[in-house]
N, C-alpha and C. Protein backbone atom coordinates (compact mmCIF):
# COMPACT_ATOMS: atom_id res chain seq x y z
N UNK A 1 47.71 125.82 43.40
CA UNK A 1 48.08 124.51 43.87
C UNK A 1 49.60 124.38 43.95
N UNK A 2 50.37 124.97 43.07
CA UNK A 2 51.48 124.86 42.94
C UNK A 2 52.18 125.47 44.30
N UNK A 3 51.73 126.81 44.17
CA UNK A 3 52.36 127.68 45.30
C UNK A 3 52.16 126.93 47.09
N UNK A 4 50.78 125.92 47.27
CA UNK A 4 50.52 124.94 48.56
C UNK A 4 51.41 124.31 48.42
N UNK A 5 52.16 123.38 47.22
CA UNK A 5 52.71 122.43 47.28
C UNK A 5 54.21 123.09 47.82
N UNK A 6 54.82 124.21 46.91
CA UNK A 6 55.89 124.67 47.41
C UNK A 6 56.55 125.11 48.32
N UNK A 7 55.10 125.57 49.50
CA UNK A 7 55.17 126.35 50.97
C UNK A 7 55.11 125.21 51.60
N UNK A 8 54.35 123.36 51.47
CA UNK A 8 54.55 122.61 52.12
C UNK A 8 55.59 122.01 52.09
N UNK A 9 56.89 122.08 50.58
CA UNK A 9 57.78 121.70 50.86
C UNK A 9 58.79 121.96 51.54
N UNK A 10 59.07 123.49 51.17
CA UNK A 10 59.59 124.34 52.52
C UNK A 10 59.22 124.12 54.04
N UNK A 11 58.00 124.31 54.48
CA UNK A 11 57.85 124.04 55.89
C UNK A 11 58.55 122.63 55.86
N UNK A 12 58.10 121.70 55.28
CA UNK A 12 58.53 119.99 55.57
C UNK A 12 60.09 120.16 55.80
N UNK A 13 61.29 120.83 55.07
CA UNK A 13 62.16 121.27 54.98
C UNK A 13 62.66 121.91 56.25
N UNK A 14 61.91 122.74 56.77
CA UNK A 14 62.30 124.00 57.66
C UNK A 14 62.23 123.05 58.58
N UNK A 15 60.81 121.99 59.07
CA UNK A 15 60.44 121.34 60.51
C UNK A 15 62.01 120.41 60.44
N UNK A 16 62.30 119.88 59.04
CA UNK A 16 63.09 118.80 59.67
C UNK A 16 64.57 119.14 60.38
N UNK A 17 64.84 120.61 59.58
CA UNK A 17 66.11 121.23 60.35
C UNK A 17 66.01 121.32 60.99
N UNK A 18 65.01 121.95 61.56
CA UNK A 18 64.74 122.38 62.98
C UNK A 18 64.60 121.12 64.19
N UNK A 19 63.85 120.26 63.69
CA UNK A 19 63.90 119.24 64.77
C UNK A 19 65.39 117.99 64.90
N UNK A 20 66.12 118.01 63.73
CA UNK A 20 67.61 117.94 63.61
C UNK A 20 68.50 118.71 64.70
N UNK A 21 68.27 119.97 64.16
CA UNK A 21 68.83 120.89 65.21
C UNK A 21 68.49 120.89 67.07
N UNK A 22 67.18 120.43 66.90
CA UNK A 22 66.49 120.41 68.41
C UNK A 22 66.84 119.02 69.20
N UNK A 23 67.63 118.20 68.40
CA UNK A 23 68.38 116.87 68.93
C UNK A 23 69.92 116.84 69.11
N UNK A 24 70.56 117.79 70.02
CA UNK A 24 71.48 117.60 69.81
C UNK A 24 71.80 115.98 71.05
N UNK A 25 70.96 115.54 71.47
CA UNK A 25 71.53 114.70 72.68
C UNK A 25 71.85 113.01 71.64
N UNK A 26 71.48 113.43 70.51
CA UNK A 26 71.74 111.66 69.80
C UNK A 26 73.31 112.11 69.89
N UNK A 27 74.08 112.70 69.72
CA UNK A 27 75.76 112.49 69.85
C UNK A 27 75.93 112.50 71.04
N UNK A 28 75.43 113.29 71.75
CA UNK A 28 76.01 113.01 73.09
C UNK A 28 75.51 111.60 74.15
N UNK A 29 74.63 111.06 73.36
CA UNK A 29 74.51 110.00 74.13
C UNK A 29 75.16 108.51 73.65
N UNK A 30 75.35 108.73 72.73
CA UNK A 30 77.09 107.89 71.69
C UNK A 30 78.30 108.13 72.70
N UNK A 31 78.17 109.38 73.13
CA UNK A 31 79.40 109.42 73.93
C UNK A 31 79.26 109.34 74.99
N UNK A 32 78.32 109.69 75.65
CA UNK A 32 78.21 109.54 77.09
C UNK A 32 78.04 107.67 77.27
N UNK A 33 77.74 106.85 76.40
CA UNK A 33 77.38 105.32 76.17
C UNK A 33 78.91 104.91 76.21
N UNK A 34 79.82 105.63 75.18
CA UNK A 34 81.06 104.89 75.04
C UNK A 34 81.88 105.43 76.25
N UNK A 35 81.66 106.60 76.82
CA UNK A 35 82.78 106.57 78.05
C UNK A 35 82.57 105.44 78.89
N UNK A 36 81.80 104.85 79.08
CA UNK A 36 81.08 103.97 79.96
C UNK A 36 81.42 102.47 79.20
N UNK A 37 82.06 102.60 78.16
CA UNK A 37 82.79 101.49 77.26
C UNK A 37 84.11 101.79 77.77
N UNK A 38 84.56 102.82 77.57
CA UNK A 38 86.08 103.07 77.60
C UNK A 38 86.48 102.76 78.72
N UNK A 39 86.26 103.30 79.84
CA UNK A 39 86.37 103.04 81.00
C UNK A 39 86.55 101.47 81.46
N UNK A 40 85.33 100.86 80.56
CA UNK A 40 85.60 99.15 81.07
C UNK A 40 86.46 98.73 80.59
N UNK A 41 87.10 99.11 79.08
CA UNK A 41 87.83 98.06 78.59
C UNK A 41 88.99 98.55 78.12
N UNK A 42 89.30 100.13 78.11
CA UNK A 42 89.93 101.27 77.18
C UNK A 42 90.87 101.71 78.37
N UNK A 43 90.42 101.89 79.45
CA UNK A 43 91.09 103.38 80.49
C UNK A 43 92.43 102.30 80.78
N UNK A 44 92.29 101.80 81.87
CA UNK A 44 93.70 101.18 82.40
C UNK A 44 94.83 100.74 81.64
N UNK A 45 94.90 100.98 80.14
CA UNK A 45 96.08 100.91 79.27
C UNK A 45 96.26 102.38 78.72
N UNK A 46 94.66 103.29 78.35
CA UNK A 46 95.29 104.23 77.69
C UNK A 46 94.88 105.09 78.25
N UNK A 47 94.91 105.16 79.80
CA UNK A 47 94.56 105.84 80.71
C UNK A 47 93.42 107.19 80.81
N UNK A 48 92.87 107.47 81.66
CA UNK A 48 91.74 108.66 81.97
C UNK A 48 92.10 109.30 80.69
N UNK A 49 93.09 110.60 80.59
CA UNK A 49 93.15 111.03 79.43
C UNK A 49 93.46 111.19 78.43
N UNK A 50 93.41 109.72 77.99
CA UNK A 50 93.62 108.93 76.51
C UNK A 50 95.29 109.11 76.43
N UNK A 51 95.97 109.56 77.26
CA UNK A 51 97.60 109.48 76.64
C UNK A 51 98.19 107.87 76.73
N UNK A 52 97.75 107.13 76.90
CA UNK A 52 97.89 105.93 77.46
C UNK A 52 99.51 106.06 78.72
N UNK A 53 100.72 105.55 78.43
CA UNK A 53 101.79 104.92 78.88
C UNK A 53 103.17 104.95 78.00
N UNK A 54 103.61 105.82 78.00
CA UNK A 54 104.97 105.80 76.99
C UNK A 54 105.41 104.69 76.67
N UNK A 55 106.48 104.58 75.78
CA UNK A 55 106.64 103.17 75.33
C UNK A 55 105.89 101.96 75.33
N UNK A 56 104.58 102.13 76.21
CA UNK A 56 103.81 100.72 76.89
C UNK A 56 102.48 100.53 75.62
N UNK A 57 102.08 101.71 75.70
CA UNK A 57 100.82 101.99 75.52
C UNK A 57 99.85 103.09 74.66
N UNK A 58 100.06 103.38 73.43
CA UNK A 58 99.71 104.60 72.28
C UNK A 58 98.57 105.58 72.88
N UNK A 59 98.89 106.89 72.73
CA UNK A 59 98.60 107.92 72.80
C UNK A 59 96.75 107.67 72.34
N UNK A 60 95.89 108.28 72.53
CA UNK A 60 94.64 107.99 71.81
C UNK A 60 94.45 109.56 71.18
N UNK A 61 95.48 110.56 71.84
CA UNK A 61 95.04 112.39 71.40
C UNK A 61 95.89 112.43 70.32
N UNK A 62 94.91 113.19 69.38
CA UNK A 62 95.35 113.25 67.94
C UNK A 62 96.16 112.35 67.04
N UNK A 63 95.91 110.78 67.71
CA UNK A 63 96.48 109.88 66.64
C UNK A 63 96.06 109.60 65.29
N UNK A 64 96.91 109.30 64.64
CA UNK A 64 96.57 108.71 63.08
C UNK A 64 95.74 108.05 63.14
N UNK A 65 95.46 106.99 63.96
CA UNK A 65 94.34 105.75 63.67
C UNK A 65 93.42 106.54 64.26
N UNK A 66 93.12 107.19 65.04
CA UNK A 66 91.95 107.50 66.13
C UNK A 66 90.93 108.57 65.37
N UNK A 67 91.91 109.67 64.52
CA UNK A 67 91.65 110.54 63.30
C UNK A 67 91.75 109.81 62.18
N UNK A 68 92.07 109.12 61.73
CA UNK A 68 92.21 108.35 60.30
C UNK A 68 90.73 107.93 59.78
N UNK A 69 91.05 106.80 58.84
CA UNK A 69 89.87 106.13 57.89
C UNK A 69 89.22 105.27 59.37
N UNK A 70 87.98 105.59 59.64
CA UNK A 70 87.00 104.61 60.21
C UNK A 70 87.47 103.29 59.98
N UNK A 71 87.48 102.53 59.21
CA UNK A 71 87.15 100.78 59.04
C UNK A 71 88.81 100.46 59.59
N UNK A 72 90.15 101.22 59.38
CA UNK A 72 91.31 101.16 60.22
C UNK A 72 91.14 100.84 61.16
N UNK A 73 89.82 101.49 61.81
CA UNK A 73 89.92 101.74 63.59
C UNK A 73 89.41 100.88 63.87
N UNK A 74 88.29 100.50 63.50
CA UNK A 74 87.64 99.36 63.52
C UNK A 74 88.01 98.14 63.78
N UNK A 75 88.82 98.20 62.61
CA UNK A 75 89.56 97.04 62.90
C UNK A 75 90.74 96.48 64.21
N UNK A 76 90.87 97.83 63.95
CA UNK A 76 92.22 97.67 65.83
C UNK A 76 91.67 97.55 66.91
N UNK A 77 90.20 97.62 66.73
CA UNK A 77 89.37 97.29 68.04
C UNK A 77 88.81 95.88 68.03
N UNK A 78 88.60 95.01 66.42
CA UNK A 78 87.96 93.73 66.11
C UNK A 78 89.09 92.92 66.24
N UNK A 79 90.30 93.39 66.01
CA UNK A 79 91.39 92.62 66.19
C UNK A 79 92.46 92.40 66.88
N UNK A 80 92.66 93.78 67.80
CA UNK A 80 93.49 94.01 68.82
C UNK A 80 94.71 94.88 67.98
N UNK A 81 96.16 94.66 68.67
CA UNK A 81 97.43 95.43 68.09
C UNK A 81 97.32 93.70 66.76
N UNK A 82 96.93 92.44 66.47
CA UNK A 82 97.35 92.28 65.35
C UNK A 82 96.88 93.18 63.67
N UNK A 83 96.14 93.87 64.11
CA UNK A 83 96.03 94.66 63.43
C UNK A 83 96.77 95.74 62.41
N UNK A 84 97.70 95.88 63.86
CA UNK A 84 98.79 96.57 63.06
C UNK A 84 100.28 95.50 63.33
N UNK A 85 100.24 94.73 62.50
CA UNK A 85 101.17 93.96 62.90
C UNK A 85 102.22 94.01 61.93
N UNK A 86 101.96 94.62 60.89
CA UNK A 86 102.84 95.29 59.44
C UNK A 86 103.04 96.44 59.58
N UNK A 87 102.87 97.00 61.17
CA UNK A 87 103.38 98.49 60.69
C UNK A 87 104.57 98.63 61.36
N UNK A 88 105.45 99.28 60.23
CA UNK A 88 106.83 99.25 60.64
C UNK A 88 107.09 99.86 62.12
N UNK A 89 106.60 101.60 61.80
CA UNK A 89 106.71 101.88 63.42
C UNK A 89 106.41 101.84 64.60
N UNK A 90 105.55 100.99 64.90
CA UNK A 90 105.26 100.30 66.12
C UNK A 90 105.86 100.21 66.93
N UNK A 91 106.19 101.03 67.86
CA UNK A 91 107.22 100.44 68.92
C UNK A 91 106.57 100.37 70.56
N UNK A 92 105.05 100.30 71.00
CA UNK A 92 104.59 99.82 71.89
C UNK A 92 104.54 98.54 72.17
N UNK A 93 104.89 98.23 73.73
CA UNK A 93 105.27 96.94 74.13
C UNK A 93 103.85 95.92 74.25
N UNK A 94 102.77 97.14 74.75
CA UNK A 94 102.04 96.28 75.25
C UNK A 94 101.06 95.86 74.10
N UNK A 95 100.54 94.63 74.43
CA UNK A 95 99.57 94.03 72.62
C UNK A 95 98.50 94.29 73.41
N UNK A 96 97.31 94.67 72.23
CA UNK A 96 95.67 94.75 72.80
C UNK A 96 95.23 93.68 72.31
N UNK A 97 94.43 93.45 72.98
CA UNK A 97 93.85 92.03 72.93
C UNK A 97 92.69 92.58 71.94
N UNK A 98 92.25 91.65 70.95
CA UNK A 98 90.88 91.75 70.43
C UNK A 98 89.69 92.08 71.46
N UNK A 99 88.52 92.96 70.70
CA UNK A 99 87.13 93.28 71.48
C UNK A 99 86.23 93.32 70.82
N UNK A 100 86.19 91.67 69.91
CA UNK A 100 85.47 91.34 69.51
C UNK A 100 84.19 91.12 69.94
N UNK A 101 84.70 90.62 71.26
CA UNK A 101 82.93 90.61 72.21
C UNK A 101 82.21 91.49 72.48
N UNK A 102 82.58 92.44 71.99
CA UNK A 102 81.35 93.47 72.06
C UNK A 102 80.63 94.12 71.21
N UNK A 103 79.43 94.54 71.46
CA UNK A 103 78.37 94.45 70.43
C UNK A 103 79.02 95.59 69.41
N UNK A 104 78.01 95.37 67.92
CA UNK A 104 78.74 96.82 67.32
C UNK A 104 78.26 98.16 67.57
N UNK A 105 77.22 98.44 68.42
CA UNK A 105 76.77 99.69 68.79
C UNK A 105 77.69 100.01 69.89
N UNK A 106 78.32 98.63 71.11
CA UNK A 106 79.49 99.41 71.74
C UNK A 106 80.41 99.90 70.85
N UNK A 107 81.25 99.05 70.15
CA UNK A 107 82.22 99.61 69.17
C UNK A 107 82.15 100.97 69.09
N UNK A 108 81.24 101.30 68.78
CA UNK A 108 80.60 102.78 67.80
C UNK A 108 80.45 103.33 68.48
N UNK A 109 79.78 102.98 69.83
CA UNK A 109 79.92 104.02 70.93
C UNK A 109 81.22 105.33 71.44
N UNK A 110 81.75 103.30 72.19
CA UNK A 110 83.38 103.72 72.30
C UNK A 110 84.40 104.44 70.93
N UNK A 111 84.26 104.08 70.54
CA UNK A 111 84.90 105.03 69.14
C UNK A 111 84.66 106.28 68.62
N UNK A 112 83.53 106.65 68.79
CA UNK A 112 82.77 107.74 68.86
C UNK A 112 83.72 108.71 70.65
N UNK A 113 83.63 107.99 71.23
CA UNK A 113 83.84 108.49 72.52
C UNK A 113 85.40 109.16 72.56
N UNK A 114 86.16 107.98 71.90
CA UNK A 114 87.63 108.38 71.93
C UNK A 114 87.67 109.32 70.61
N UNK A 115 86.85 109.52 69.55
CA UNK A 115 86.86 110.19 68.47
C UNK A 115 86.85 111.71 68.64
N UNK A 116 85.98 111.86 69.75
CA UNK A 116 85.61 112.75 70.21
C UNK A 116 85.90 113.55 71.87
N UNK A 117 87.10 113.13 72.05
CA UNK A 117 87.43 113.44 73.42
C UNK A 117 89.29 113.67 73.27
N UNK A 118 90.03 113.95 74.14
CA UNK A 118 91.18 113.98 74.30
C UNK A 118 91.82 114.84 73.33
N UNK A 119 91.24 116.14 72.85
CA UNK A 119 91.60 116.74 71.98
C UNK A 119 91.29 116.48 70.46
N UNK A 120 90.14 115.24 70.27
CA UNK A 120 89.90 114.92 69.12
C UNK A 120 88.45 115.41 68.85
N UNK A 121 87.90 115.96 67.81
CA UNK A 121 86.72 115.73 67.38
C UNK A 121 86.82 115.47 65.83
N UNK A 122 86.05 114.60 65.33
CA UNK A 122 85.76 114.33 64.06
C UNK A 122 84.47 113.34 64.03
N UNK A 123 84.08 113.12 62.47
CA UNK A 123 82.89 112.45 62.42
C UNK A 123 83.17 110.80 63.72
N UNK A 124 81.21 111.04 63.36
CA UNK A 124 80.76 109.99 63.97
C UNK A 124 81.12 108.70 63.25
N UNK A 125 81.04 107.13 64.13
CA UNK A 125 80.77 105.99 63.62
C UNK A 125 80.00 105.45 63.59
N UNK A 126 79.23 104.22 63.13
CA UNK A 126 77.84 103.94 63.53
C UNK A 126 77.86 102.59 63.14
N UNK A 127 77.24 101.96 64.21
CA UNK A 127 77.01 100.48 64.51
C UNK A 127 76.80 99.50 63.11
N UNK A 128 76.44 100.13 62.31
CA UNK A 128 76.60 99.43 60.43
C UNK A 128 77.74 99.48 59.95
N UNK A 129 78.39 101.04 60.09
CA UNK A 129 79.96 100.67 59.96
C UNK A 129 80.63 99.53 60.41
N UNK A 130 80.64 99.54 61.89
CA UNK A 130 81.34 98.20 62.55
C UNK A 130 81.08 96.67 62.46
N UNK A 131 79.84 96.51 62.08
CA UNK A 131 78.94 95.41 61.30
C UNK A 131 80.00 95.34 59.51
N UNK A 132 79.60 96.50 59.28
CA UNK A 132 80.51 95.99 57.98
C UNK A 132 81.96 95.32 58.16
N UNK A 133 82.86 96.20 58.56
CA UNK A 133 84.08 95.72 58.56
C UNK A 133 84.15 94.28 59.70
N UNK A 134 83.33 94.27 60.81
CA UNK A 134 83.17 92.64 61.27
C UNK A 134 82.99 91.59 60.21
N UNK A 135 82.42 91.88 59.11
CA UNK A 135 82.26 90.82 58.48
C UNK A 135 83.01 90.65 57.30
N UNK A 136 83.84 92.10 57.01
CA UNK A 136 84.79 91.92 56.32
C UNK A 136 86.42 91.01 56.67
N UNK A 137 86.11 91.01 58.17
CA UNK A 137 87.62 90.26 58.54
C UNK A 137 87.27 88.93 59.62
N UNK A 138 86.26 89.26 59.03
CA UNK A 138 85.71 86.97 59.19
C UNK A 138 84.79 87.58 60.66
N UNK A 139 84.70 87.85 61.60
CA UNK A 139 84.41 88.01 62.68
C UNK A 139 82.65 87.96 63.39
């Protein structure tokens, strides 16, 4: 009995890697969702390939916030540039407007999208993340 139980935990084990492994389209459809975010609300400041606009407009490839702590980013998207409104080096002209209006699975989308594009890859975000910190800054 013992030895059934141990070969079913293994298989149960083995199927779930395997069918883990046999999904790779749940990330890519986070991203293929948020280009289709970026584009609406993201591209024309920080242009097609995320470099945005010198002086105008922050880089999105290999930035601190874009690579940094999740709920940071979050927030620069729930709140716009007041977000960073204490940071000393700031020297882009142009302010982002809050995008608050959009749902938190866009958020997560789009974030995911720029997380993962322009020379960036790092973890995913996910629509509970952005739910959290929404409700951490009143929103």
């Amino acid at each position: 009995m013992k030895k059934i139980a141990g070969l079913l935990f293994i298989l149960t084990g083995a199927l779930s890697l395997f069918a883990f492994q046999m999904n790779p389209k749940a990330p890519s459809k986070t991203i293929d969702r948020g280009k289709i975010v970026y584009n609406n609300y993201c591209l024309s400041c920080h242009m097609p390939n995320g470099e945005g606009v010198p002086r105008m407009t922050p880089s999105l490839s290999k930035s601190k916030y874009v690579l940094g702590q999740k709920p940071n980013l979050i927030e620069i998207i729930l709140l716009g540039s007041e977000a960073l409104a204490n940071e000393p080096n700031r020297t882009f002209k142009n302010l982002m407007a809050p995008l608050d209006n959009l749902t938190d699975l866009e958020i997560a989308d789009a974030l995911n999208y720029v997380r993962n594009s322009f020379g960036n890859k790092t973890t995913f975000i996910y629509s509970k993340e952005v739910k959290s910190v929404r409700l951490k800054v009143g929103i």
